[in-house]
C-alpha atoms as a PDB file:
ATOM      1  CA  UNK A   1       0.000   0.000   0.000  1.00  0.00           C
ATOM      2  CA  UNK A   2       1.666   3.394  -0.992  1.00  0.00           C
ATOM      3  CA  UNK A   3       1.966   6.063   1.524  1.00  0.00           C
ATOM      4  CA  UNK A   4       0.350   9.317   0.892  1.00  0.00           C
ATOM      5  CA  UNK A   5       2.650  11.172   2.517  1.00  0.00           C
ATOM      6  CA  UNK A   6       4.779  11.251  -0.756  1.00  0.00           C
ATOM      7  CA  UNK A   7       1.895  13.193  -2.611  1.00  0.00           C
ATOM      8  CA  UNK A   8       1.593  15.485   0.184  1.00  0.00           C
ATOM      9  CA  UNK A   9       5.638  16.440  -0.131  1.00  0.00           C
ATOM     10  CA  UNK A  10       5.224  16.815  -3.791  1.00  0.00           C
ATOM     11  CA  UNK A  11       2.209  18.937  -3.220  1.00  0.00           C
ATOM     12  CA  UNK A  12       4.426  20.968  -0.366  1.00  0.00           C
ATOM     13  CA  UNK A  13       7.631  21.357  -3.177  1.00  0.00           C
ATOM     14  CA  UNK A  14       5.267  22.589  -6.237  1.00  0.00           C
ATOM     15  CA  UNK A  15       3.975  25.426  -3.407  1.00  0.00           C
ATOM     16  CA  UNK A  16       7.187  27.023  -2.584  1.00  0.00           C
ATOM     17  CA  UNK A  17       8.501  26.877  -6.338  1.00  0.00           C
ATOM     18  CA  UNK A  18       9.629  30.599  -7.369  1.00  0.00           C
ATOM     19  CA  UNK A  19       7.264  32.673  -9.072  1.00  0.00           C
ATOM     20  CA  UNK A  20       8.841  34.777 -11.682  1.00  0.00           C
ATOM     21  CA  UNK A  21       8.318  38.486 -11.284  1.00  0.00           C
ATOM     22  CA  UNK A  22       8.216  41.246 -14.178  1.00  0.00           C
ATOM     23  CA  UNK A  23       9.483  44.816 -13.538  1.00  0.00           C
ATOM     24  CA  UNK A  24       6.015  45.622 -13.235  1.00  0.00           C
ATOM     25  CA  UNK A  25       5.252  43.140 -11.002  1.00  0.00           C
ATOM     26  CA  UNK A  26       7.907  43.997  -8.871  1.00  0.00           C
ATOM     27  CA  UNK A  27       7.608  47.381  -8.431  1.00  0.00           C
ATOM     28  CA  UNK A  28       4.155  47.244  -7.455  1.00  0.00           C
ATOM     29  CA  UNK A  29       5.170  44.802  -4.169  1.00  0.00           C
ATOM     30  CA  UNK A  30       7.906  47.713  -3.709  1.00  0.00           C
ATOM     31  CA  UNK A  31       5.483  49.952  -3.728  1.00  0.00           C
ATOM     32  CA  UNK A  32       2.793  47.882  -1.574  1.00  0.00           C
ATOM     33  CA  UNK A  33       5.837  46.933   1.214  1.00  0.00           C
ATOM     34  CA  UNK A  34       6.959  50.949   1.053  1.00  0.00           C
ATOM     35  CA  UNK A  35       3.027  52.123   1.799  1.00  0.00           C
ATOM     36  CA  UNK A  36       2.881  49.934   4.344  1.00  0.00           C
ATOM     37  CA  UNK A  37      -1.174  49.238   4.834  1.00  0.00           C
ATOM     38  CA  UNK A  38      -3.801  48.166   2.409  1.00  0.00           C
ATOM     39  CA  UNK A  39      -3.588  50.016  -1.221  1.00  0.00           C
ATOM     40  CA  UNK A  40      -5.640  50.718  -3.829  1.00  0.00           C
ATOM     41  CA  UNK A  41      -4.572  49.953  -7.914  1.00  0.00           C
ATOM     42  CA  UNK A  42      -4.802  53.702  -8.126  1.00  0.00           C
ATOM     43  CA  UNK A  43      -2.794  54.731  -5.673  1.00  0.00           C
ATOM     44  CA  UNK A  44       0.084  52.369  -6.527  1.00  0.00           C
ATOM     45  CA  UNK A  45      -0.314  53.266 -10.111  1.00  0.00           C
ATOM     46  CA  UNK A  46      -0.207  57.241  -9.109  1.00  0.00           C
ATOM     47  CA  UNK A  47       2.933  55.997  -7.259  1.00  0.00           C
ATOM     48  CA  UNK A  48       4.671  54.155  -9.914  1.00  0.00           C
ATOM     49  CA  UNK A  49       3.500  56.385 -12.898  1.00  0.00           C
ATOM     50  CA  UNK A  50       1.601  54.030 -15.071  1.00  0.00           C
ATOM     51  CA  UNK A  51      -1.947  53.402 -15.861  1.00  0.00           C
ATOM     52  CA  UNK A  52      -4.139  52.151 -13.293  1.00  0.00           C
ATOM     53  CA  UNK A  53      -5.223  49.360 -16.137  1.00  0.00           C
ATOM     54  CA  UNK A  54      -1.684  48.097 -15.958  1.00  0.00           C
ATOM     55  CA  UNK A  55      -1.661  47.759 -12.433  1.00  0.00           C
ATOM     56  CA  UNK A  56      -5.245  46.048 -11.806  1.00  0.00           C
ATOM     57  CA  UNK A  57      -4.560  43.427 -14.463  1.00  0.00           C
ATOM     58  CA  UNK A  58      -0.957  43.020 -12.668  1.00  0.00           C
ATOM     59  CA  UNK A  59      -2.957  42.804  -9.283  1.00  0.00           C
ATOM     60  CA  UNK A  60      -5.361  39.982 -10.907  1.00  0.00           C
ATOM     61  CA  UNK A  61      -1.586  38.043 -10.911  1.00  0.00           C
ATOM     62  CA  UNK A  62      -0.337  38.541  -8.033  1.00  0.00           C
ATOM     63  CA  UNK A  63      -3.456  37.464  -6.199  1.00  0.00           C
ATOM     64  CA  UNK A  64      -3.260  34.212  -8.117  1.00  0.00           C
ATOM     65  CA  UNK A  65       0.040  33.601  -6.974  1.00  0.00           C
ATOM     66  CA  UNK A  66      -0.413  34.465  -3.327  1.00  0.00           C
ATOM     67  CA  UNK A  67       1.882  37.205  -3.495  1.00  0.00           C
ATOM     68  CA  UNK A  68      -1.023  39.561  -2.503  1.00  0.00           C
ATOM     69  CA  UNK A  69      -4.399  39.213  -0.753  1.00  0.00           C
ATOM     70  CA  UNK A  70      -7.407  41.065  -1.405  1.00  0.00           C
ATOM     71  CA  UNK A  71      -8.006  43.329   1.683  1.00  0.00           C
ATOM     72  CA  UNK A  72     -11.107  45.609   2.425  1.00  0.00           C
ATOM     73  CA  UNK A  73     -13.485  46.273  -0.698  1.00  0.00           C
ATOM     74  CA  UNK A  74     -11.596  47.144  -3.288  1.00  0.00           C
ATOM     75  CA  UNK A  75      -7.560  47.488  -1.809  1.00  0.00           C
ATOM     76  CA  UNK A  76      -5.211  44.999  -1.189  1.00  0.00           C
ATOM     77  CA  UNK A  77      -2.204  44.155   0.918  1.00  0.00           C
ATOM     78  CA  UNK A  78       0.751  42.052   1.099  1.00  0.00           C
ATOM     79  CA  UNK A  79       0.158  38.482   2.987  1.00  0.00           C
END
């Protein structure tokens, strides 16, 4: 009888695997660690300079990865 403890390690391993960041990407975590509390896409993008557009869609990412958590209606902050 095979253990399932093997499929829980592989689940554990394909969890912490590196997510790879654009500049973009970056830069809006930057931004998020410098502000310190929950953000909205606007205020980063006012921050960084770009279009809010660039920075929701971003968002959208980084949520998916679990880089970033949706806070309070509408903001979000680091995890």
């Amino acid at each position: 009888m095979p253990c399932s403890r093997k499929s829980s390690a592989k689940k554990e391993v394909k969890e912490k695997e590196e997510v790879k960041l654009d500049d973009l990407s970056k830069k809006i975590l930057d931004a998020m660690k410098k502000l310190g509390r929950p953000v909205k896409c606007g205020e980063i993008a006012k921050e960084l300079g770009v279009p809010v557009q660039q920075v929701t869609g971003k968002m959208r990412s980084l949520v998916k990865s679990g880089l970033v958590k949706k806070a309070e209606e509408g903001t979000y902050k680091l995890p």
